[in-house]
C-alpha atoms as a PDB file:
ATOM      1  CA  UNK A   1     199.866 -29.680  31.998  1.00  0.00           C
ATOM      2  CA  UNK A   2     201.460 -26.178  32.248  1.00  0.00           C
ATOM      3  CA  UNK A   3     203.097 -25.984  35.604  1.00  0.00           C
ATOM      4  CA  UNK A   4     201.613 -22.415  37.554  1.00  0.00           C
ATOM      5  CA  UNK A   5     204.422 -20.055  39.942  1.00  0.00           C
ATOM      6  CA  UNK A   6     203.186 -20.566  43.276  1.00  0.00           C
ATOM      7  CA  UNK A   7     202.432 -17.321  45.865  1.00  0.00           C
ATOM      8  CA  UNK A   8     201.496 -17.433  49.410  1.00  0.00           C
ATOM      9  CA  UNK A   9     198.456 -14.967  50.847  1.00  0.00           C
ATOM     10  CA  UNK A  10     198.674 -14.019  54.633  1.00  0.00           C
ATOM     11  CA  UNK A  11     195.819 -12.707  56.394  1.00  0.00           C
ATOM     12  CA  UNK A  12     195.793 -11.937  60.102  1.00  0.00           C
ATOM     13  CA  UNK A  13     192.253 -12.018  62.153  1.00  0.00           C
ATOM     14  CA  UNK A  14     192.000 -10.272  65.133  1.00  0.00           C
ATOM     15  CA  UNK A  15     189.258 -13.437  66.320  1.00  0.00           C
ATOM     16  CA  UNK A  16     188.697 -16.501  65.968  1.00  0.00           C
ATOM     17  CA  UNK A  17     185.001 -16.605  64.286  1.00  0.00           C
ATOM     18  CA  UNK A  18     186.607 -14.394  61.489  1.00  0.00           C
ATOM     19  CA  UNK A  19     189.588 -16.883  61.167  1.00  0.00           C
ATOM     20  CA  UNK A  20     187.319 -19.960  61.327  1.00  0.00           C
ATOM     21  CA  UNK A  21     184.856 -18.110  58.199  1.00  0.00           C
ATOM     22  CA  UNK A  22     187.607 -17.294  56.364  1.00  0.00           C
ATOM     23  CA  UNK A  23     189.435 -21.155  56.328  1.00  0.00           C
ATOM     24  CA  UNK A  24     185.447 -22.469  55.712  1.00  0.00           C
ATOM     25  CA  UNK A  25     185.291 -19.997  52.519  1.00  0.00           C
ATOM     26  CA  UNK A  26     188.010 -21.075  51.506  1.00  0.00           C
ATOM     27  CA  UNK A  27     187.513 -24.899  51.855  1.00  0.00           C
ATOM     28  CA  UNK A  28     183.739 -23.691  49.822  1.00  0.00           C
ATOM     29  CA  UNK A  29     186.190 -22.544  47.192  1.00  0.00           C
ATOM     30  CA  UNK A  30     187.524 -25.365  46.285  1.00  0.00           C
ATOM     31  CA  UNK A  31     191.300 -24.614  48.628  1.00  0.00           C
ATOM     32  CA  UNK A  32     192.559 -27.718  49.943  1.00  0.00           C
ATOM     33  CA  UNK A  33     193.944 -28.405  53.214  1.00  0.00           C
ATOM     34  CA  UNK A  34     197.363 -28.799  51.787  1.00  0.00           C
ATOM     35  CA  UNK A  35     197.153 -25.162  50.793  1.00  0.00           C
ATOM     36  CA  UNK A  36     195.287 -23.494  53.673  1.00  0.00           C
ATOM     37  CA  UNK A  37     197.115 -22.630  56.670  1.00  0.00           C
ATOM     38  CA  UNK A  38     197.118 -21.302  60.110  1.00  0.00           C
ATOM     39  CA  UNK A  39     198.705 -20.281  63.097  1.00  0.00           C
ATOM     40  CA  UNK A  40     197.922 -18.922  66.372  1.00  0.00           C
ATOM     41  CA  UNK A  41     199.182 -19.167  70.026  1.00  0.00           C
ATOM     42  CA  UNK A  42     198.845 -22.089  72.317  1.00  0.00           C
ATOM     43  CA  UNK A  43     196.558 -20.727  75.323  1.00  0.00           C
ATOM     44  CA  UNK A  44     196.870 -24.239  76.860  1.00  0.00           C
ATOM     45  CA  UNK A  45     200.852 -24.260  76.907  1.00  0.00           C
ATOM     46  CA  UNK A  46     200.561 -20.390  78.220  1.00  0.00           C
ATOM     47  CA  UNK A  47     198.930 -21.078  80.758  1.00  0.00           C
ATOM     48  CA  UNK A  48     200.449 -24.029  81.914  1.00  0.00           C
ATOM     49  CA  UNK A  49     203.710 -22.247  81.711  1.00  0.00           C
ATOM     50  CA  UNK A  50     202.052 -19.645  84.132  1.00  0.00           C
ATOM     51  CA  UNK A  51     201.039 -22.153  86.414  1.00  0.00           C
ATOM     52  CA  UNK A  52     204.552 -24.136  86.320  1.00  0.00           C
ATOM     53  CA  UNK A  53     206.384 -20.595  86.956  1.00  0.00           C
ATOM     54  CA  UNK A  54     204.115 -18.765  88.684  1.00  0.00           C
ATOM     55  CA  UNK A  55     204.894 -15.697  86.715  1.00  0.00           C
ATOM     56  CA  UNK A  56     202.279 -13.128  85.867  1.00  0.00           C
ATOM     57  CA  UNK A  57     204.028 -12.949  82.200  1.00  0.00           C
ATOM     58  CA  UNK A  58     202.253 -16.326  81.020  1.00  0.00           C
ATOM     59  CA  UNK A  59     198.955 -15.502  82.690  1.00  0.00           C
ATOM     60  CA  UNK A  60     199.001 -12.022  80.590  1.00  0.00           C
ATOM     61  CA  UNK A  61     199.926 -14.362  77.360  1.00  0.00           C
ATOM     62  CA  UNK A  62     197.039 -16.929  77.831  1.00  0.00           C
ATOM     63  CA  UNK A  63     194.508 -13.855  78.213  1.00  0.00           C
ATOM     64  CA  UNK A  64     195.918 -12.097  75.427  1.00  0.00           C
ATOM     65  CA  UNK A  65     194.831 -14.985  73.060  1.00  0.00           C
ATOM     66  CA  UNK A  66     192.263 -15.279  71.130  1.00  0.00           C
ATOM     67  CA  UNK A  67     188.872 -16.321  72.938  1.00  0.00           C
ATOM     68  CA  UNK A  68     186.642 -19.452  73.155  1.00  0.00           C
ATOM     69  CA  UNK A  69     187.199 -22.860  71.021  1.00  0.00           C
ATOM     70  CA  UNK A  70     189.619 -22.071  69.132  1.00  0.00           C
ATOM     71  CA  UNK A  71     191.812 -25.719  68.393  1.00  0.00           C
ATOM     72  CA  UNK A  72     188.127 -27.356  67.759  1.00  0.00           C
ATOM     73  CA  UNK A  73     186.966 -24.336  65.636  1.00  0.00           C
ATOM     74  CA  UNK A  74     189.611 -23.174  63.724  1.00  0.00           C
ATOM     75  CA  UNK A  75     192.122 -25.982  63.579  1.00  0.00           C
ATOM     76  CA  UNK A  76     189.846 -28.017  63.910  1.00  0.00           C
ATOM     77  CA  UNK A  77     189.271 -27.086  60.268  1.00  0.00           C
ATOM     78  CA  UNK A  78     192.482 -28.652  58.956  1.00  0.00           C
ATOM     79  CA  UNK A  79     194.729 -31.704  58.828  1.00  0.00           C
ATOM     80  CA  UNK A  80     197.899 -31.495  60.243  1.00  0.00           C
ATOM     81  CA  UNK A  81     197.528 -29.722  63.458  1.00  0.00           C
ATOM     82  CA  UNK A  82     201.345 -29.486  65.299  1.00  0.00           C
ATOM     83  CA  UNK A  83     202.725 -27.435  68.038  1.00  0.00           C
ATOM     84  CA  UNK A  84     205.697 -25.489  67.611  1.00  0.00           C
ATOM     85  CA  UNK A  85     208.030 -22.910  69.733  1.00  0.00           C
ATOM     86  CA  UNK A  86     208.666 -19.165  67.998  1.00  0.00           C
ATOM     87  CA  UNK A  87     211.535 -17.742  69.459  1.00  0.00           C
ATOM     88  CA  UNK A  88     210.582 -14.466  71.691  1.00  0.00           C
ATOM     89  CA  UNK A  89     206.877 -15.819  71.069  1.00  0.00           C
ATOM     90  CA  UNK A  90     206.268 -19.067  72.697  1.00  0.00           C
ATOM     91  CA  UNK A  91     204.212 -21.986  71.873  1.00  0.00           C
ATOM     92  CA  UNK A  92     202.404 -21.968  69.008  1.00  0.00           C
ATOM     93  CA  UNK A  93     199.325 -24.100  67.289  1.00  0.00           C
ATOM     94  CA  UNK A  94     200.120 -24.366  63.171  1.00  0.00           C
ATOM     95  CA  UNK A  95     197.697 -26.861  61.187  1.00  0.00           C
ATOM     96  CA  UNK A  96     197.396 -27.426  57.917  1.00  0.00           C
ATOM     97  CA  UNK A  97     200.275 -26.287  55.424  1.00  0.00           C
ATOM     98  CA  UNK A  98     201.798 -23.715  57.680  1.00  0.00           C
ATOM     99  CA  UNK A  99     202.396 -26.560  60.409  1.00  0.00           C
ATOM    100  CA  UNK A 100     204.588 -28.757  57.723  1.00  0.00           C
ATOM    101  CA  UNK A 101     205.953 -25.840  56.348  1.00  0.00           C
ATOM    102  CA  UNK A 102     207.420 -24.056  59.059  1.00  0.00           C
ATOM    103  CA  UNK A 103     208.154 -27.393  61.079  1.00  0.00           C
ATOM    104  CA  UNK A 104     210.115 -28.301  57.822  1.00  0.00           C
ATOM    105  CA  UNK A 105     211.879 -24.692  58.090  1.00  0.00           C
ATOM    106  CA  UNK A 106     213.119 -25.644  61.483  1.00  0.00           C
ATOM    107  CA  UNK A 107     211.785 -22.318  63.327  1.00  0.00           C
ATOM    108  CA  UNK A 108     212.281 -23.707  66.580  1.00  0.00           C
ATOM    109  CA  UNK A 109     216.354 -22.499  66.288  1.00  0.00           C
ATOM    110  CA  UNK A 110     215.215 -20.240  63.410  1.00  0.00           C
ATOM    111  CA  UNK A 111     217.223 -16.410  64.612  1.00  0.00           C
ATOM    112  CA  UNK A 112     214.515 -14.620  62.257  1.00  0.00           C
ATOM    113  CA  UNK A 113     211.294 -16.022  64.563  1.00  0.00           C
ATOM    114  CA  UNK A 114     208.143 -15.884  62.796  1.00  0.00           C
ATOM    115  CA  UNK A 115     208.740 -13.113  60.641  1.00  0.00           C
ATOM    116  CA  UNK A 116     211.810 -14.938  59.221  1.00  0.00           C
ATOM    117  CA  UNK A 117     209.539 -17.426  58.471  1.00  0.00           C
ATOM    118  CA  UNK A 118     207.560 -15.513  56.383  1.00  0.00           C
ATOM    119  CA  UNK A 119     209.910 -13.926  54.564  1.00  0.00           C
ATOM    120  CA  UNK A 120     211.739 -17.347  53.854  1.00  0.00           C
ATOM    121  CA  UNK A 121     207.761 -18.060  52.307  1.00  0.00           C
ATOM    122  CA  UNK A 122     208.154 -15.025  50.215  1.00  0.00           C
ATOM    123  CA  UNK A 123     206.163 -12.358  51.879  1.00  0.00           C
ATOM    124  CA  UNK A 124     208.279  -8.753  51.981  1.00  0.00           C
ATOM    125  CA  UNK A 125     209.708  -7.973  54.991  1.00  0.00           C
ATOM    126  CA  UNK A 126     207.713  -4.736  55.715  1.00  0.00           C
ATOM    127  CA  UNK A 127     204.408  -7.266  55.404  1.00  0.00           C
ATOM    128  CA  UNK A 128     205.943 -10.074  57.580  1.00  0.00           C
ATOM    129  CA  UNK A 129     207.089  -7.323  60.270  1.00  0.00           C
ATOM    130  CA  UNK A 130     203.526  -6.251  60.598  1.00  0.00           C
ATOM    131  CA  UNK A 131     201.698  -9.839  60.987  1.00  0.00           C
ATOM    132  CA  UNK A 132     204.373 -10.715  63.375  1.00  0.00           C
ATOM    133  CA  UNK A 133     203.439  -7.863  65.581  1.00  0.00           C
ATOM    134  CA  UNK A 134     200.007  -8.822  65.195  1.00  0.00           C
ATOM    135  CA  UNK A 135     200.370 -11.932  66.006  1.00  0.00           C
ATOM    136  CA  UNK A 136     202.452 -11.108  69.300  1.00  0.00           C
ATOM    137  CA  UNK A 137     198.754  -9.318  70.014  1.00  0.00           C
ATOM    138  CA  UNK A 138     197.028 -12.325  69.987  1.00  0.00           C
ATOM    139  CA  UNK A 139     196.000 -11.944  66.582  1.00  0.00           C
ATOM    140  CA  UNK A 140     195.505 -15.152  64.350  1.00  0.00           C
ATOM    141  CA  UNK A 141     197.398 -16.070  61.058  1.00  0.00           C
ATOM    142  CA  UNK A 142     195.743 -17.869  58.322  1.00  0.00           C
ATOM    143  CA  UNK A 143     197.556 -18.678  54.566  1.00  0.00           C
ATOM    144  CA  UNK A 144     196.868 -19.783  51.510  1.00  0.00           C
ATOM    145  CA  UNK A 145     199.889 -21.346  48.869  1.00  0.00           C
ATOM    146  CA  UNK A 146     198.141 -21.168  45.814  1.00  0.00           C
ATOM    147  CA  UNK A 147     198.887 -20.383  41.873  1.00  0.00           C
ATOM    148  CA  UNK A 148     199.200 -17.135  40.578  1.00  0.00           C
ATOM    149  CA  UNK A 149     196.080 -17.254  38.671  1.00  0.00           C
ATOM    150  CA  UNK A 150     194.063 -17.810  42.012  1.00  0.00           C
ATOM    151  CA  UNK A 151     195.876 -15.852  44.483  1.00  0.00           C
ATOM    152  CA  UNK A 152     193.535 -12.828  43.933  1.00  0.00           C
ATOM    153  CA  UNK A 153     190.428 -14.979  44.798  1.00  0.00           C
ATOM    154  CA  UNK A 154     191.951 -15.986  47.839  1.00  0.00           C
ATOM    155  CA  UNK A 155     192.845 -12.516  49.160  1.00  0.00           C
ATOM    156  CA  UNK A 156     189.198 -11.713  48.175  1.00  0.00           C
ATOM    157  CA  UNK A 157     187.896 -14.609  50.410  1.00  0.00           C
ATOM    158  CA  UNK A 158     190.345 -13.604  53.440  1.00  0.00           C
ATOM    159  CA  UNK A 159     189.415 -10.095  53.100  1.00  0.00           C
ATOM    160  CA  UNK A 160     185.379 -10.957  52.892  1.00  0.00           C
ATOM    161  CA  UNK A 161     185.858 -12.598  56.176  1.00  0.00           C
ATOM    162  CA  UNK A 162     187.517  -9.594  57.463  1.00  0.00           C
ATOM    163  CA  UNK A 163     191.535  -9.990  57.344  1.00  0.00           C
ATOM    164  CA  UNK A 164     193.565  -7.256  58.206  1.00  0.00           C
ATOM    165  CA  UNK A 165     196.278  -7.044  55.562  1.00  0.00           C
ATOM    166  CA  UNK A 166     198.308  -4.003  56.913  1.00  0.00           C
ATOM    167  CA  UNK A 167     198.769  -0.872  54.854  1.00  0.00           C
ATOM    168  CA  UNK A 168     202.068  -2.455  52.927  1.00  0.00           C
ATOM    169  CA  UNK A 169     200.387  -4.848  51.475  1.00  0.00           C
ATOM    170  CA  UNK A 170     197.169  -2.804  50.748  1.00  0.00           C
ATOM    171  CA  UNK A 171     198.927  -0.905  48.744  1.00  0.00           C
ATOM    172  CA  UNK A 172     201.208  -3.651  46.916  1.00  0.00           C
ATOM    173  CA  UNK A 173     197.827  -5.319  46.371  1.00  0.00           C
ATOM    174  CA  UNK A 174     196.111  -2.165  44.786  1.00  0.00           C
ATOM    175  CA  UNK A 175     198.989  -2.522  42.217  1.00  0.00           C
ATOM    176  CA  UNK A 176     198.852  -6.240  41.484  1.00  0.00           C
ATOM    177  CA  UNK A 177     194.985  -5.867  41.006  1.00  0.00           C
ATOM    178  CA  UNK A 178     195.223  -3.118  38.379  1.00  0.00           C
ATOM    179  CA  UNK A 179     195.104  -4.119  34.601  1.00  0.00           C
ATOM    180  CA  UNK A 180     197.681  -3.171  32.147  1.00  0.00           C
ATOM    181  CA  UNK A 181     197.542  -2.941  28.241  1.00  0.00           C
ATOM    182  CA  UNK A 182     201.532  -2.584  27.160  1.00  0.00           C
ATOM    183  CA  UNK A 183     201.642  -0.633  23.940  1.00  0.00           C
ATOM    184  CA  UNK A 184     204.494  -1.225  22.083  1.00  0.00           C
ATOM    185  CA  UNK A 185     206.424  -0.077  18.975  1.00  0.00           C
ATOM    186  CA  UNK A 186     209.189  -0.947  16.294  1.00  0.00           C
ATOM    187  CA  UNK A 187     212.264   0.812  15.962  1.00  0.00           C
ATOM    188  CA  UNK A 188     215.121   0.550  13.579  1.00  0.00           C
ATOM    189  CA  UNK A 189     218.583  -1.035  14.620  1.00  0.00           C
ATOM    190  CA  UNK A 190     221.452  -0.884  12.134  1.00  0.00           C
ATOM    191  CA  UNK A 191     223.918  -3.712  11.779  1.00  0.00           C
ATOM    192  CA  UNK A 192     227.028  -3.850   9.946  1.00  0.00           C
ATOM    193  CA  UNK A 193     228.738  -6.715   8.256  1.00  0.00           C
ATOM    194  CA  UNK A 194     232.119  -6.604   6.212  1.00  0.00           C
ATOM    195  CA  UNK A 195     231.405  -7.729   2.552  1.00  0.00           C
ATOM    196  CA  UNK A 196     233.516  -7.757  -0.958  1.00  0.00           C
ATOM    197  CA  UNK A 197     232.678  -4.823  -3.079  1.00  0.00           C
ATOM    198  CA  UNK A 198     235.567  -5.311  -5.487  1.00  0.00           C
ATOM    199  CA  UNK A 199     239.133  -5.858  -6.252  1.00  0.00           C
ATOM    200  CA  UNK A 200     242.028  -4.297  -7.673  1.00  0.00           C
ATOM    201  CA  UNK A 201     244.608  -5.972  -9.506  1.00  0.00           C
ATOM    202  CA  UNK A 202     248.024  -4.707 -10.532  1.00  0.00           C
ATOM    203  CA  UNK A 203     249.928  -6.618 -12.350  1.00  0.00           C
ATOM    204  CA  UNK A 204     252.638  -6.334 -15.565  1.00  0.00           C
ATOM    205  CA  UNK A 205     252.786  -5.877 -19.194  1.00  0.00           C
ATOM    206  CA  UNK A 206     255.708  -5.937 -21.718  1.00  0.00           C
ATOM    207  CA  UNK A 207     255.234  -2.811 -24.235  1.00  0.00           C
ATOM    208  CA  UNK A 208     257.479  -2.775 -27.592  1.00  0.00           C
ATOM    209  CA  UNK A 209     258.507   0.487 -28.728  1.00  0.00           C
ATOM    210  CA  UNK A 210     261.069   1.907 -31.528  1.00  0.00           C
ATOM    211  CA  UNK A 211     263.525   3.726 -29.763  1.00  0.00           C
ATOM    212  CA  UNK A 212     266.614   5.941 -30.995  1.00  0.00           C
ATOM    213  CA  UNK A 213     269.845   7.169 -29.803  1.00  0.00           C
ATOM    214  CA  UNK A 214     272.665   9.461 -31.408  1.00  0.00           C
ATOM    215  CA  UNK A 215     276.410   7.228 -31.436  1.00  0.00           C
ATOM    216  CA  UNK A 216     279.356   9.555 -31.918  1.00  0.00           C
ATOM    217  CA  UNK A 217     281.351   7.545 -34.088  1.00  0.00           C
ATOM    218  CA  UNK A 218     284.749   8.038 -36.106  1.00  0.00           C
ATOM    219  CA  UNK A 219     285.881   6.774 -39.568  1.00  0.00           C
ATOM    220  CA  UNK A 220     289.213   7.322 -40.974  1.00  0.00           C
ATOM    221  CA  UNK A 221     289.625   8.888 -45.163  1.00  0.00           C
ATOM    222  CA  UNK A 222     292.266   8.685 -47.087  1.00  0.00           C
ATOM    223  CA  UNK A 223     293.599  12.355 -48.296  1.00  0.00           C
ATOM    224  CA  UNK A 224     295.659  12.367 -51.666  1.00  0.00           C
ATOM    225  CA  UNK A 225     297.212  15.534 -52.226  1.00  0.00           C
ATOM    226  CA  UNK A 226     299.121  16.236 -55.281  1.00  0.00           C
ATOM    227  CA  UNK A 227     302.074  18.987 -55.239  1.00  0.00           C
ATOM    228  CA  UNK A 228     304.184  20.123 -58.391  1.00  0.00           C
ATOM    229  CA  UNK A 229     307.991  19.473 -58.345  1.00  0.00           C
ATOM    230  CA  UNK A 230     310.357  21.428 -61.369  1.00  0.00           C
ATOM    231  CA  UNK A 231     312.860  19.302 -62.975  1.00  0.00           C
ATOM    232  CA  UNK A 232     314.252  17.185 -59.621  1.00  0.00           C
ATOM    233  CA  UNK A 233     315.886  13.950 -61.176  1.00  0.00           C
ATOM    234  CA  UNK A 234     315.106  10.327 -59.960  1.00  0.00           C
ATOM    235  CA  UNK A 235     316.161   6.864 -60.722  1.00  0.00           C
ATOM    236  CA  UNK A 236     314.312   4.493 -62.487  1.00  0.00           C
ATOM    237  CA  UNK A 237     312.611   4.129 -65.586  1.00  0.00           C
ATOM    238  CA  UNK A 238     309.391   5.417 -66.268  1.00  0.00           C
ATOM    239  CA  UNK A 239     306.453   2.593 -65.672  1.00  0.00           C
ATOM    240  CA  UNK A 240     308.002   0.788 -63.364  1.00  0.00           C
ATOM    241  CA  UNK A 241     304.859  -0.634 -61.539  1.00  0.00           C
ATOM    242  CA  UNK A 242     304.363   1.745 -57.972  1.00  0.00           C
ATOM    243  CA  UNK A 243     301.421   1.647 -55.273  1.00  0.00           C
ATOM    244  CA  UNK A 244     300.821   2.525 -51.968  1.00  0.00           C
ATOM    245  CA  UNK A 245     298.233   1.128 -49.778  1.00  0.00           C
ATOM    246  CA  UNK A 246     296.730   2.980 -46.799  1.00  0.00           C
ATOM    247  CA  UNK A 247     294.762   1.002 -44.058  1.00  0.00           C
ATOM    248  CA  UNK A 248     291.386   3.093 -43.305  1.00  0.00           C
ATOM    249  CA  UNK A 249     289.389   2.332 -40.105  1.00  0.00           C
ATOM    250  CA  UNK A 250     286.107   3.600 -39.133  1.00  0.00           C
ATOM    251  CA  UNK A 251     283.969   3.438 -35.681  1.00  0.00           C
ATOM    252  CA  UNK A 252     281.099   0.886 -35.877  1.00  0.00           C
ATOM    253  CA  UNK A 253     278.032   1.115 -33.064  1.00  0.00           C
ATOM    254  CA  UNK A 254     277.369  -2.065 -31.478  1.00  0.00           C
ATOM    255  CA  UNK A 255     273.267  -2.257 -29.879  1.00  0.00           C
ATOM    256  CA  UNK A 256     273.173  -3.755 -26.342  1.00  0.00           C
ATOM    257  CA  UNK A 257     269.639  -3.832 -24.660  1.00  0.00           C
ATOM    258  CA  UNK A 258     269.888  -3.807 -20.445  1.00  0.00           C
ATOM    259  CA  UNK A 259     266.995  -3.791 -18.077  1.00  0.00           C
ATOM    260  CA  UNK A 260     266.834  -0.889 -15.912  1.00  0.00           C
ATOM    261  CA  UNK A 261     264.671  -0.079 -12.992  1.00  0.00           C
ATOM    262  CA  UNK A 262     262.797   3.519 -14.119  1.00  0.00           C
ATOM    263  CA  UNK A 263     259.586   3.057 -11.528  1.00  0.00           C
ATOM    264  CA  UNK A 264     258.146   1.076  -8.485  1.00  0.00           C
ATOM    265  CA  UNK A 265     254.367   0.796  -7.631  1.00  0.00           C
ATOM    266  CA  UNK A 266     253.052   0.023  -4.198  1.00  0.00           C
ATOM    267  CA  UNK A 267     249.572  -1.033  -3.680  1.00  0.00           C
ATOM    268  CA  UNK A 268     248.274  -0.870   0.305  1.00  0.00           C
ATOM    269  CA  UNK A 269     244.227  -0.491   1.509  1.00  0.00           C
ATOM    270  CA  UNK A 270     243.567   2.531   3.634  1.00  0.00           C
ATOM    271  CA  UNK A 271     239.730   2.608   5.417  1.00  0.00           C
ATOM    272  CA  UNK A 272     237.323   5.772   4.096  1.00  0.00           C
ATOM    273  CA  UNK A 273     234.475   6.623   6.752  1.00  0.00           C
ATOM    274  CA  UNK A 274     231.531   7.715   5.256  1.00  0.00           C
ATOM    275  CA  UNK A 275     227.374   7.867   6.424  1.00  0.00           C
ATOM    276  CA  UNK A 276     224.945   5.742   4.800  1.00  0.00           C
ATOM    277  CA  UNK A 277     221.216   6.632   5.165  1.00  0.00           C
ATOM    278  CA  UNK A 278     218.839   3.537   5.509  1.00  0.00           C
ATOM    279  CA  UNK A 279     215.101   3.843   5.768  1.00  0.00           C
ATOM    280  CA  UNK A 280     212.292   1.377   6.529  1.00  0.00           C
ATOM    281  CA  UNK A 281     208.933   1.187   7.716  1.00  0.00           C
ATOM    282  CA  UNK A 282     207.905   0.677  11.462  1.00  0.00           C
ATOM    283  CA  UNK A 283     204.847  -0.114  12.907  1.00  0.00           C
ATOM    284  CA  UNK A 284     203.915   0.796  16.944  1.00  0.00           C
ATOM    285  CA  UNK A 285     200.435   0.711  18.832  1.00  0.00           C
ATOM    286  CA  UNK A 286     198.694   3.393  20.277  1.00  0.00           C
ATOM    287  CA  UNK A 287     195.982   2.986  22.938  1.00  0.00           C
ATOM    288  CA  UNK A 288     192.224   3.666  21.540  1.00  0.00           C
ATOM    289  CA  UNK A 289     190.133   5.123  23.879  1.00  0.00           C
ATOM    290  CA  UNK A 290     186.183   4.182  23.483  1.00  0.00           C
ATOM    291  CA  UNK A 291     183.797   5.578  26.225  1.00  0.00           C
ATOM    292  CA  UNK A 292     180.180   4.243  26.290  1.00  0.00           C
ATOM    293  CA  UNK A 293     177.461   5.039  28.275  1.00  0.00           C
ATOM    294  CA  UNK A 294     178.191   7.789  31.288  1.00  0.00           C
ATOM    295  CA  UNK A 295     182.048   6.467  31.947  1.00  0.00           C
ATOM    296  CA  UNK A 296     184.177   9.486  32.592  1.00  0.00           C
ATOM    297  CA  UNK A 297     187.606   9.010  31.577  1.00  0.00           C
ATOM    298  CA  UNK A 298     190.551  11.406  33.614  1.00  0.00           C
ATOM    299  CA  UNK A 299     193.505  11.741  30.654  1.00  0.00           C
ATOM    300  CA  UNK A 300     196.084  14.025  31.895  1.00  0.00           C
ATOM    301  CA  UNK A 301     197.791  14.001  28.035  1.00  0.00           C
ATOM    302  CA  UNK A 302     195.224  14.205  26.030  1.00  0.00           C
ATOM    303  CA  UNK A 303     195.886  16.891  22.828  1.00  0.00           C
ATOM    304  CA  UNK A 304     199.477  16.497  24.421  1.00  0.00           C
ATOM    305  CA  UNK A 305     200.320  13.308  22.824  1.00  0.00           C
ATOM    306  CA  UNK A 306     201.695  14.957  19.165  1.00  0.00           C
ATOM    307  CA  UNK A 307     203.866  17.672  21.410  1.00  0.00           C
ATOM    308  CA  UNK A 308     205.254  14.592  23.602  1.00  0.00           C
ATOM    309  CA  UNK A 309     206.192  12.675  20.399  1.00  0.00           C
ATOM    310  CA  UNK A 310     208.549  15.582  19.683  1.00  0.00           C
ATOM    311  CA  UNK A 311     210.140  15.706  23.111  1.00  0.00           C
ATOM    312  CA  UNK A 312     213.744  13.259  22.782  1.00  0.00           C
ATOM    313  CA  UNK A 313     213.243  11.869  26.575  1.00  0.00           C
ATOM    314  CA  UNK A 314     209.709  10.364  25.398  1.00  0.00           C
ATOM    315  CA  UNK A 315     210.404   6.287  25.261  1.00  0.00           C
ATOM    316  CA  UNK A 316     207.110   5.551  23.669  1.00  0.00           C
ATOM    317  CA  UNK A 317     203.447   6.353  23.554  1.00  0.00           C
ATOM    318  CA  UNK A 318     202.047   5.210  27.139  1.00  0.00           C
ATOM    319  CA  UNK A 319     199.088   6.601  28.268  1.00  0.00           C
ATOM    320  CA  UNK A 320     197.972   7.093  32.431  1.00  0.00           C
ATOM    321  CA  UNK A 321     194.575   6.350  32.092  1.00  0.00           C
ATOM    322  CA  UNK A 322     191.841   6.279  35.827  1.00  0.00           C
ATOM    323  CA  UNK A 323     188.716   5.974  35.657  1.00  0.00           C
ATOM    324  CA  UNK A 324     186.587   8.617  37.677  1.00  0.00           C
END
């Protein structure tokens, strides 16, 4: 079974027959006593208290409270009936679900006092301010811990029998009671992620190619010169073996091959910014207004709505709608 957020409802009666209707009503509704509650001042220990001090402070507190029957009306009502002291109030009377509540709270050395209490149930201070001070005016609280889904039938039935609710939470009521249609709309959102779009590789190749140089070299030839001589005698005879030999040298070029550095590459990444353009198609809702029979509709944008669409500060296309 789905499990419901709980709220507490606070009315405060300026009576007791009002009180007493309303806790009936609610019993009618189907409330149990384990969610009805209430809480009102102890005439009995006020007056007592009078009578033990003799001050004229207790008698104006029992004769403040609410009149006739109330702890066999009211409380009578519920289980649970306890009695309680509120600082700065006094003796109190809580039955039903406020009595083990607030007894379980400790309010007797609770600083806050009643509207402490309250608040610590979840009612807003402004609210809890305001029944206290009723309350102090012999006023009468009644509650109701129920679900969200029935806490508006249970202010209905406290208000029927004439709560007083205080103008705080009038108006925070007026605001939980009015219905709401959200219209909503998609819009893009861009994400990036880092992927591979390619590689570069660098790497080497051997390339043969005929190459040529010019070699200064030097090579020796032998000259034979021949000169005429007249009539000069010499010794020997004639073919007698003669020669002369004459060593010739000559340069040869000898090929060596050496590597030499002629050029260095260096490969590095550097990051380009650029704008990419991506499109897609978005849905939203827009409110459709139907009016049937003689409903009068107030619309404070209508023919506006295409002129607000243009404006940048417009977050999306809500409409105030009130009936008339």
């Amino acid at each position: 079974m789905p499990t419901y957020k709980r709220d507490t409802v606070v009315g405060l009666f300026r009576d007791s027959a009002r009180a007493e209707r309303a806790v009936r009503d609610l019993k009618d509704a189907g409330f149990t006593d384990s969610e009805i509650g209430i809480l009102m001042q102890d005439r009995a220990e006020a007056r007592k208290f009078a009578e033990d001090t003799g001050t004229k402070a207790g008698e104006g507190a029992a004769a403040g409270a609410a009149t006739g029957g109330i702890l066999g009306g009211v409380v009578g009502l519920l289980a649970g009936v306890g009695a309680l002291v509120i600082p700065g109030i006094g003796p109190i009377v809580a039955g039903g679900a406020l009595a083990s509540t607030l007894a379980g709270a400790g309010i007797g050395a609770a600083a806050g006092g009643l509207a402490g209490a309250l608040i610590g149930m979840g009612i807003p201070e402004e609210e809890a301010r305001y029944y206290e001070r009723g309350f102090r005016e012999g006023g009468i609280l009644v509650t109701v811990d129920t679900t969200a889904v029935r806490k508006a039938e249970a202010r209905q039935i406290l208000l029927n029998a004439g709560a007083d609710f205080g103008p705080a939470a009038t108006a925070r009521f007026a605001g939980e009671d009015r219905e709401r249609i959200e219209l909503r709309e998609e819009e893009l959102r861009a994400s990036k992620e880092r992927v591979k779009a390619g590689e570069v590789r660098v790497h080497k190749d051997v390339v043969t190619e005929k190459k040529s140089m010019d070699v200064p070299v030097t090579r020796e030839e032998v000259v034979v010169e021949r000169h005429p001589v007249s009539g000069r005698p010499v010794s020997g005879d004639i073919g007698e073996d003669e020669e002369i030999r004459v060593p010739v040298t000559e340069e040869k070029v000898r090929v060596d091959k050496t590597p030499v550095v002629k050029e260095e590459i260096t490969v590095g990444k550097r990051q380009v910014h650029e704008t990419e353009k991506v499109r897609d198609t978005v849905r939203r809702e827009e409110a459709r207004i139907e009016e049937k029979g003689d409903a009068r509709l107030s619309e404070p944008w209508r023919g506006k709505e295409r002129r607000r669409r243009r404006d940048p500060s417009y977050a999306g296309p809500d409409r105030r709608l009130s009936t008339v």
